[in-house]
Protein backbone atom coordinates (compact mmCIF):
# COMPACT_ATOMS: atom_id res chain seq x y z
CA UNK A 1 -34.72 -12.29 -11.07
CA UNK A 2 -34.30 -8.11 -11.21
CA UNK A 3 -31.08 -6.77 -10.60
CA UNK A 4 -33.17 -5.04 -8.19
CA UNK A 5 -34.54 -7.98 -6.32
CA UNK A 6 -31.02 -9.18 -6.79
CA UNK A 7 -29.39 -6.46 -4.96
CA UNK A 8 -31.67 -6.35 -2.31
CA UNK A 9 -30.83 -10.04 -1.19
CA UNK A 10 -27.19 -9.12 -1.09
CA UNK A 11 -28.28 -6.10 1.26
CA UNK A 12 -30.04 -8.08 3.35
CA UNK A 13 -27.46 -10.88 3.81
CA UNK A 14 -24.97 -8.00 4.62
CA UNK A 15 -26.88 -6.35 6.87
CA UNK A 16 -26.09 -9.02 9.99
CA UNK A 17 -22.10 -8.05 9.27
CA UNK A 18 -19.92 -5.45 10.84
CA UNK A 19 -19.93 -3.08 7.85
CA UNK A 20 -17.25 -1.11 9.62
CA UNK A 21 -15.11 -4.76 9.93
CA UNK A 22 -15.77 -5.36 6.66
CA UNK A 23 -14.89 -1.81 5.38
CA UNK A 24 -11.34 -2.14 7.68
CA UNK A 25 -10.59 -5.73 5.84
CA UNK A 26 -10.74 -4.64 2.19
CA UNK A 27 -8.88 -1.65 2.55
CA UNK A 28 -6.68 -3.87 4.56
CA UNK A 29 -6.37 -6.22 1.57
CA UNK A 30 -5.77 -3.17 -0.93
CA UNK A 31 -2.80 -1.83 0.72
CA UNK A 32 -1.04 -5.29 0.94
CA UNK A 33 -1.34 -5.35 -3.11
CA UNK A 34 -0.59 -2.04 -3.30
CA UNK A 35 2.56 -2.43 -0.86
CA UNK A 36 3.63 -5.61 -3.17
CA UNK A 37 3.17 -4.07 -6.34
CA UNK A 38 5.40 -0.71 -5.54
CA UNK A 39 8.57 -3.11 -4.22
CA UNK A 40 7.90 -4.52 -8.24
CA UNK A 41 7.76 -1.50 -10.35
CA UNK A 42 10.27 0.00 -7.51
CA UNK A 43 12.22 -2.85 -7.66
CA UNK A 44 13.59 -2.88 -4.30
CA UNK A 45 13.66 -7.40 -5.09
CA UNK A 46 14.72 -9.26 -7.90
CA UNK A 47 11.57 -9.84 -10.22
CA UNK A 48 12.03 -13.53 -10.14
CA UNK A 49 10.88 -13.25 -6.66
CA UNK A 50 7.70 -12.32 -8.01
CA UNK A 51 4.38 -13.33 -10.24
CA UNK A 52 1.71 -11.84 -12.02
CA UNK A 53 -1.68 -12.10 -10.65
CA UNK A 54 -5.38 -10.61 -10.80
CA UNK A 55 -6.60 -8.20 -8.20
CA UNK A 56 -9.55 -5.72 -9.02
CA UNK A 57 -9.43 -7.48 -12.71
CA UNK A 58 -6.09 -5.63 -13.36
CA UNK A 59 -2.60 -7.60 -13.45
CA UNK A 60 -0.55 -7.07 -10.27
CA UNK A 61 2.82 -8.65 -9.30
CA UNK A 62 2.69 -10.00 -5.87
CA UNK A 63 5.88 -11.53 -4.06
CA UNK A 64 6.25 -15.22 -3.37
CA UNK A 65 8.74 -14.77 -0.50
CA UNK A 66 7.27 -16.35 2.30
CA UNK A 67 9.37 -13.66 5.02
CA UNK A 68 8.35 -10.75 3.31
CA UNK A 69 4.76 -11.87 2.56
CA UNK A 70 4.18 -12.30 6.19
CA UNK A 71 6.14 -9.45 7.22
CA UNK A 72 3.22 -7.06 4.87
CA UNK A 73 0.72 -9.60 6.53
CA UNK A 74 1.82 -8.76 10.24
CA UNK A 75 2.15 -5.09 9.24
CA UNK A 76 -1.27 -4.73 8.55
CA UNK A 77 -3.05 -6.96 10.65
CA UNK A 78 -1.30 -4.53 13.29
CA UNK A 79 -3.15 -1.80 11.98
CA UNK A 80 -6.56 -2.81 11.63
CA UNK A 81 -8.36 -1.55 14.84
CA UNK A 82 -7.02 2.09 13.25
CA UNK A 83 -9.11 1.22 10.46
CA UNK A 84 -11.31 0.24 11.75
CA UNK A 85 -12.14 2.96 13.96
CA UNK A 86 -11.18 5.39 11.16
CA UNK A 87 -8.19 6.61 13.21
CA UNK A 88 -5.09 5.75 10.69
CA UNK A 89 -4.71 9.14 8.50
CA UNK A 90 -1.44 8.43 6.51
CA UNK A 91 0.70 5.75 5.65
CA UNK A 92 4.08 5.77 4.11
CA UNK A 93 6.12 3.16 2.12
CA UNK A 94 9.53 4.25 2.52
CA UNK A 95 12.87 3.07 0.03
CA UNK A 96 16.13 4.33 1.55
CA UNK A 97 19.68 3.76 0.34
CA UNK A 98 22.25 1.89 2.04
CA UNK A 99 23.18 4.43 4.59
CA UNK A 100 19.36 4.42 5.57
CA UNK A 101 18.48 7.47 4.09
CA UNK A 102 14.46 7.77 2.43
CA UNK A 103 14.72 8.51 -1.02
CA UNK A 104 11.45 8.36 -1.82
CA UNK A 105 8.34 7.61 -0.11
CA UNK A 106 4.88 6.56 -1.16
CA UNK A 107 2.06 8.39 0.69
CA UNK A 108 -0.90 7.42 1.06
CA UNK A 109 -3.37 9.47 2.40
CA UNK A 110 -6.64 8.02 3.84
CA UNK A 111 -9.93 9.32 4.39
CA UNK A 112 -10.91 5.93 5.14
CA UNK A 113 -14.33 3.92 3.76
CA UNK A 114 -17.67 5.69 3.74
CA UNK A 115 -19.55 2.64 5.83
CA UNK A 116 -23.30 4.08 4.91
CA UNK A 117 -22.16 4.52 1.24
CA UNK A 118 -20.70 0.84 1.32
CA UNK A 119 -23.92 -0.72 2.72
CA UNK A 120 -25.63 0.74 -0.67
CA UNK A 121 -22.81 -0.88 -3.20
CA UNK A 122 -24.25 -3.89 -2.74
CA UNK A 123 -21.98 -5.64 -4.86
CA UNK A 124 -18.98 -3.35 -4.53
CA UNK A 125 -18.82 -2.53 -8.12
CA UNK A 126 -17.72 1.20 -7.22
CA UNK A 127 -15.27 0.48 -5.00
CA UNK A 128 -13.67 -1.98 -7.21
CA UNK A 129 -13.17 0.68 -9.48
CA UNK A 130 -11.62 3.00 -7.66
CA UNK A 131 -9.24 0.83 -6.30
CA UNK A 132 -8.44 -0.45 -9.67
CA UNK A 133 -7.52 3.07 -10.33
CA UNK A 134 -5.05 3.69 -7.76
CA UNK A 135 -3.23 0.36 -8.45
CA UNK A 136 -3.25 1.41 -12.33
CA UNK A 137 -1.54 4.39 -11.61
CA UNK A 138 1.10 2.67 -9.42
CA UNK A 139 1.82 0.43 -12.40
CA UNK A 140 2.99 2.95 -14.50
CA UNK A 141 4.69 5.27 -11.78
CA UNK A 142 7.61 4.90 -13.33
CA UNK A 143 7.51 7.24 -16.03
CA UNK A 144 6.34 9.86 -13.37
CA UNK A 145 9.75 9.05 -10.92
CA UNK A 146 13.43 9.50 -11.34
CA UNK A 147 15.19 6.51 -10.85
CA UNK A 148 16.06 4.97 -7.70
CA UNK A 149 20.26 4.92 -7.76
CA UNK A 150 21.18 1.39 -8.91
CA UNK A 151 22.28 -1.16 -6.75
CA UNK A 152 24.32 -4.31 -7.85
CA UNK A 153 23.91 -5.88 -10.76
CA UNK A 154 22.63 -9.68 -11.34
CA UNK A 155 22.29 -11.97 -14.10
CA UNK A 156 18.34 -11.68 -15.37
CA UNK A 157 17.17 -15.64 -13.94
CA UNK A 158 15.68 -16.65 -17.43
CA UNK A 159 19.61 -15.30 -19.54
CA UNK A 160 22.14 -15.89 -17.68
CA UNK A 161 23.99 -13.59 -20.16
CA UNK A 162 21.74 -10.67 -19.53
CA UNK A 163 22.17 -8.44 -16.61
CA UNK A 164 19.68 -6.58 -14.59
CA UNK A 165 20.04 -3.95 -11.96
CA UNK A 166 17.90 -4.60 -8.96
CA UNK A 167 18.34 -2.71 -6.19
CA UNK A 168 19.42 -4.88 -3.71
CA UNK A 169 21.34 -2.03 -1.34
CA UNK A 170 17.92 -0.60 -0.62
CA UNK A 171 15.44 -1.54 2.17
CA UNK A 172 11.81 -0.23 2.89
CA UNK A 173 9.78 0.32 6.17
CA UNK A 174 6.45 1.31 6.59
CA UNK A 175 5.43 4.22 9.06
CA UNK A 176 1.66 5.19 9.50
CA UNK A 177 0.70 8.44 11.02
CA UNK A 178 -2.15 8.63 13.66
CA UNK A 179 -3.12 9.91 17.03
CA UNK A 180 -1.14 9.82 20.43
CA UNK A 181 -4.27 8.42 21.98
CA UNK A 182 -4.27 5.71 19.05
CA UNK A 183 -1.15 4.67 19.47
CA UNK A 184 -0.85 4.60 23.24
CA UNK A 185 -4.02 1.99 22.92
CA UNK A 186 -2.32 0.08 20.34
CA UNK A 187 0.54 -0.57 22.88
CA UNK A 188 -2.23 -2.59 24.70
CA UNK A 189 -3.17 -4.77 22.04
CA UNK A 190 -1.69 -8.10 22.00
CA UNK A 191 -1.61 -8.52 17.83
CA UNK A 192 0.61 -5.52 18.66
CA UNK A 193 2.75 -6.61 21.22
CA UNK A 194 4.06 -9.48 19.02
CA UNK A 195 4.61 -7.41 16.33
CA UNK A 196 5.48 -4.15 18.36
CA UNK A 197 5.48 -0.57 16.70
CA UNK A 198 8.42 2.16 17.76
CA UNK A 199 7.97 5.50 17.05
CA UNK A 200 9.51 7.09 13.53
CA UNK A 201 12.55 9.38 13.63
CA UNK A 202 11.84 12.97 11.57
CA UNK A 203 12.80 12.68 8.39
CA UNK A 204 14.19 15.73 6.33
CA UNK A 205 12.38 16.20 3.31
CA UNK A 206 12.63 20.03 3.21
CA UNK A 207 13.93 19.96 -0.30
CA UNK A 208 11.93 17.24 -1.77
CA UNK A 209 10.21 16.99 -4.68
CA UNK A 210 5.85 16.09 -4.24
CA UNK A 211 4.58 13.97 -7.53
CA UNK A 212 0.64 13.14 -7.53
CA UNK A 213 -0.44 10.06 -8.41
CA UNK A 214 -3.87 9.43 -8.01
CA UNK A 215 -6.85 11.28 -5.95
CA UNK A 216 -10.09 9.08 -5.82
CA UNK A 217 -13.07 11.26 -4.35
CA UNK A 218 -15.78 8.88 -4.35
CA UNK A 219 -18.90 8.32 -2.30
CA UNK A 220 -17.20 5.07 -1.12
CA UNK A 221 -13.58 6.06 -0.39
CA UNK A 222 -11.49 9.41 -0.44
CA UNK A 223 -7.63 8.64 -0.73
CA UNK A 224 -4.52 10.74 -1.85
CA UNK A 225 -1.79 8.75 -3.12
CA UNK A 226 1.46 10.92 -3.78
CA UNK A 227 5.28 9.98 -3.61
CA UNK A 228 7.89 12.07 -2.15
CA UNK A 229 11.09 12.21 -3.84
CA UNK A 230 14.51 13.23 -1.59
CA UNK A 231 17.28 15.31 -3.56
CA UNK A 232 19.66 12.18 -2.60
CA UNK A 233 18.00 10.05 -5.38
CA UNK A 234 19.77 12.87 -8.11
CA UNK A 235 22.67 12.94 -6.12
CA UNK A 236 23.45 9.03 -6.54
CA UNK A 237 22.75 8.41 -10.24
């Protein structure tokens, strides 16, 4: 069989689906790796807590905690009528210190999924790749970000005689930035009234420093992803 003739099967068995469902779920999926990933390199958890898997053939680190998984889980699920309907235009992974303040924050920007131009990628071959990129770039974000300030320290699981800093006095929250409209309608949904939003306090960033990560300008997808670094993160090394 042709790769054309090929292709044209998978078109036609996708044509009975919700493309814009479809479209909502993956980038759904992507931003739970994404959001498990950046607590790894960030390490806001002990590493231990986490293991090495395959997403978008590139190695990822996804945590095994069964709380925190479905904490991402619920997160998301939350917020997939915004995707759906193309309504959700940021969202932020936030670190702060033990005194709650953000020291840095992961932004991603979202232009959402080009629905006509994913009905063509018949076997999502582009869109694997640009997704690929953007968790590539979070792997080595590291060498692009000062260090978060260290939090306790804790024997490494596999030497007892080795220590590790993890930064156990930070938390993280996830805000997302969308319409009043949106989120008055959101109130009304009942995947949202178990797992209820409140709205975000302003947070001062007036001095902070902006570091690009990735830009992917596709036909299938057009996302920023940028972190914002606060001034406190220099002031607690």
């Amino acid at each position: 069989m042709s790769s054309v003739a090929a292709r044209q099967i998978v078109q036609d068995n996708l044509s009975g689906l919700d493309v814009r469902e479809v479209s909502s779920n993956i980038l759904c999926e992507f931003l739970e790796v994404a959001f498990h990933l950046i607590l790894y390199i960030r390490e806001i958890y002990p590493p231990v807590l986490f293991e090495r898997r395959r997403k978008y053939n590139v190695p990822v680190y996804m945590c095994v905690h069964p709380e925190l998984c479905q904490y991402l889980r619920d997160v998301l699920t939350g917020l997939l009528p915004l995707m759906k309907e193309g309504k959700m235009e940021e969202m932020w992974l936030s670190v702060q210190n033990k005194e709650h303040k953000v020291v840095e924050k992961f932004v991603f920007e979202l232009r959402g999924l080009d629905n006509e131009a994913l009905s063509n990628d018949a076997h999502l071959l582009q869109l694997e790749r640009d997704l690929r990129a953007i968790l590539l770039k979070i792997s080595v974000c590291d060498a692009l970000l000062s260090p978060i300030p260290p939090g306790k320290s804790h024997p490494h699981p596999s030497h007892p005689h080795t220590h590790t800093h993890i930064h156990t006095d930070c938390t993280f929250s996830v805000q997302v930035q969308t319409t009043l409209r949106s989120a008055e309608a959101m109130e009304h949904q009942q995947a949202v009234k178990e797992f209820p939003w409140v709205t975000a306090d302003p947070i001062d960033l007036t001095e902070a420093t902006v570091v690009p990560l990735k830009t992917v300008s596709s036909s299938l997808l057009q996302m920023q992803l940028c972190v914002i670094e606060s001034p406190l993160k220099s002031k607690e090394q």
